[in-house]
Protein backbone atom coordinates (compact mmCIF):
# COMPACT_ATOMS: atom_id res chain seq x y z
CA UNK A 1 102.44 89.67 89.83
CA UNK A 2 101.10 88.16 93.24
CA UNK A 3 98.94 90.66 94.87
CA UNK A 4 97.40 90.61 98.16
CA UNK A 5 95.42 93.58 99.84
CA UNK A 6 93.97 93.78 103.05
CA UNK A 7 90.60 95.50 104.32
CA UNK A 8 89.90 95.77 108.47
CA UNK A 9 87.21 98.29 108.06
CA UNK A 10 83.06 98.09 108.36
CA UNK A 11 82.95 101.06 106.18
CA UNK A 12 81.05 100.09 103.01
CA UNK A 13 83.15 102.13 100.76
CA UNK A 14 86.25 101.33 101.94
CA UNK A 15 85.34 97.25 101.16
CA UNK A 16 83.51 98.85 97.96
CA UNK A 17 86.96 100.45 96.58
CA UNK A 18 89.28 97.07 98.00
CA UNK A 19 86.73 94.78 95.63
CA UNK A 20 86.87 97.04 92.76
CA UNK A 21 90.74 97.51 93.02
CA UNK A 22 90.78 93.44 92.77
CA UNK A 23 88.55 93.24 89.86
CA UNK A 24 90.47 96.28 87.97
CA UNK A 25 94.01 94.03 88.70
CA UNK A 26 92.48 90.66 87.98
CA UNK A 27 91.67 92.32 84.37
CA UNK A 28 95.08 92.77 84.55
CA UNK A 29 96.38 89.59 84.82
CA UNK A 30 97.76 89.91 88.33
CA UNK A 31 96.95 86.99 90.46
CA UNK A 32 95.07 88.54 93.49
CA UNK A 33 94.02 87.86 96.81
CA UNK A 34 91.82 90.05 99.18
CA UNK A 35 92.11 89.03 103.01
CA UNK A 36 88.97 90.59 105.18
CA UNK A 37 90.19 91.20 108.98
CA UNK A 38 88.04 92.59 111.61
CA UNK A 39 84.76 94.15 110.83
CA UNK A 40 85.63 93.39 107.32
CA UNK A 41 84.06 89.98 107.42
CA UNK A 42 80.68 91.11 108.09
CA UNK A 43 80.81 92.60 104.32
CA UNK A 44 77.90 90.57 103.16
CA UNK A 45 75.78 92.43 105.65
CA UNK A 46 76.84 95.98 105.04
CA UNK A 47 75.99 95.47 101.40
CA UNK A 48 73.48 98.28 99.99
CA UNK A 49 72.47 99.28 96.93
CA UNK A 50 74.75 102.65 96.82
CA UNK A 51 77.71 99.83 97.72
CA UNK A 52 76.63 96.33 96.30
CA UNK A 53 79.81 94.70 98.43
CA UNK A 54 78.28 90.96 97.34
CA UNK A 55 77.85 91.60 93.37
CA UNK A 56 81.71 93.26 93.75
CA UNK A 57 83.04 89.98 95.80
CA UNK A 58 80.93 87.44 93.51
CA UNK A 59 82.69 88.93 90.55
CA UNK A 60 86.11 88.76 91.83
CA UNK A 61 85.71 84.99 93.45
CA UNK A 62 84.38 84.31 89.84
CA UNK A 63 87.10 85.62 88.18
CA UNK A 64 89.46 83.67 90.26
CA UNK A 65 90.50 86.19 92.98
CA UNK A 66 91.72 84.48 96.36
CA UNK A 67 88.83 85.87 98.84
CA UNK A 68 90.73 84.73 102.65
CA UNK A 69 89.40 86.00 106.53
């Protein structure tokens, strides 16, 4: 199944839930791609260490998630 889920939010555990959804549906075998909009971009910088937003998106760009903004 083709999946694609969209984030517009700067809310770190908003993007924190999005990445984690991917990784649970890659496990699945779904092909999945995450498209950042907005404030969503900036993910990288609202990375902390109760949300780590970068180790959640390196995981899911390694496991072949489609990561698009």
């Amino acid at each position: 199944m083709n999946i694609t889920l969209i984030a517009c939010s700067e809310n770190p555990e908003i993007l924190w839930n999005c990445f984690r959804m991917g990784n649970l549906m890659l496990e699945q075998m779904d092909e999945v791609t995450i498209f950042l909009d907005g404030p969503s971009v900036n993910f990288a910088s609202l990375s902390s260490e109760e949300y780590p937003l970068q180790d959640q998106a390196k995981l899911f760009t390694l496991s072949e998630g489609v990561l698009q903004a």
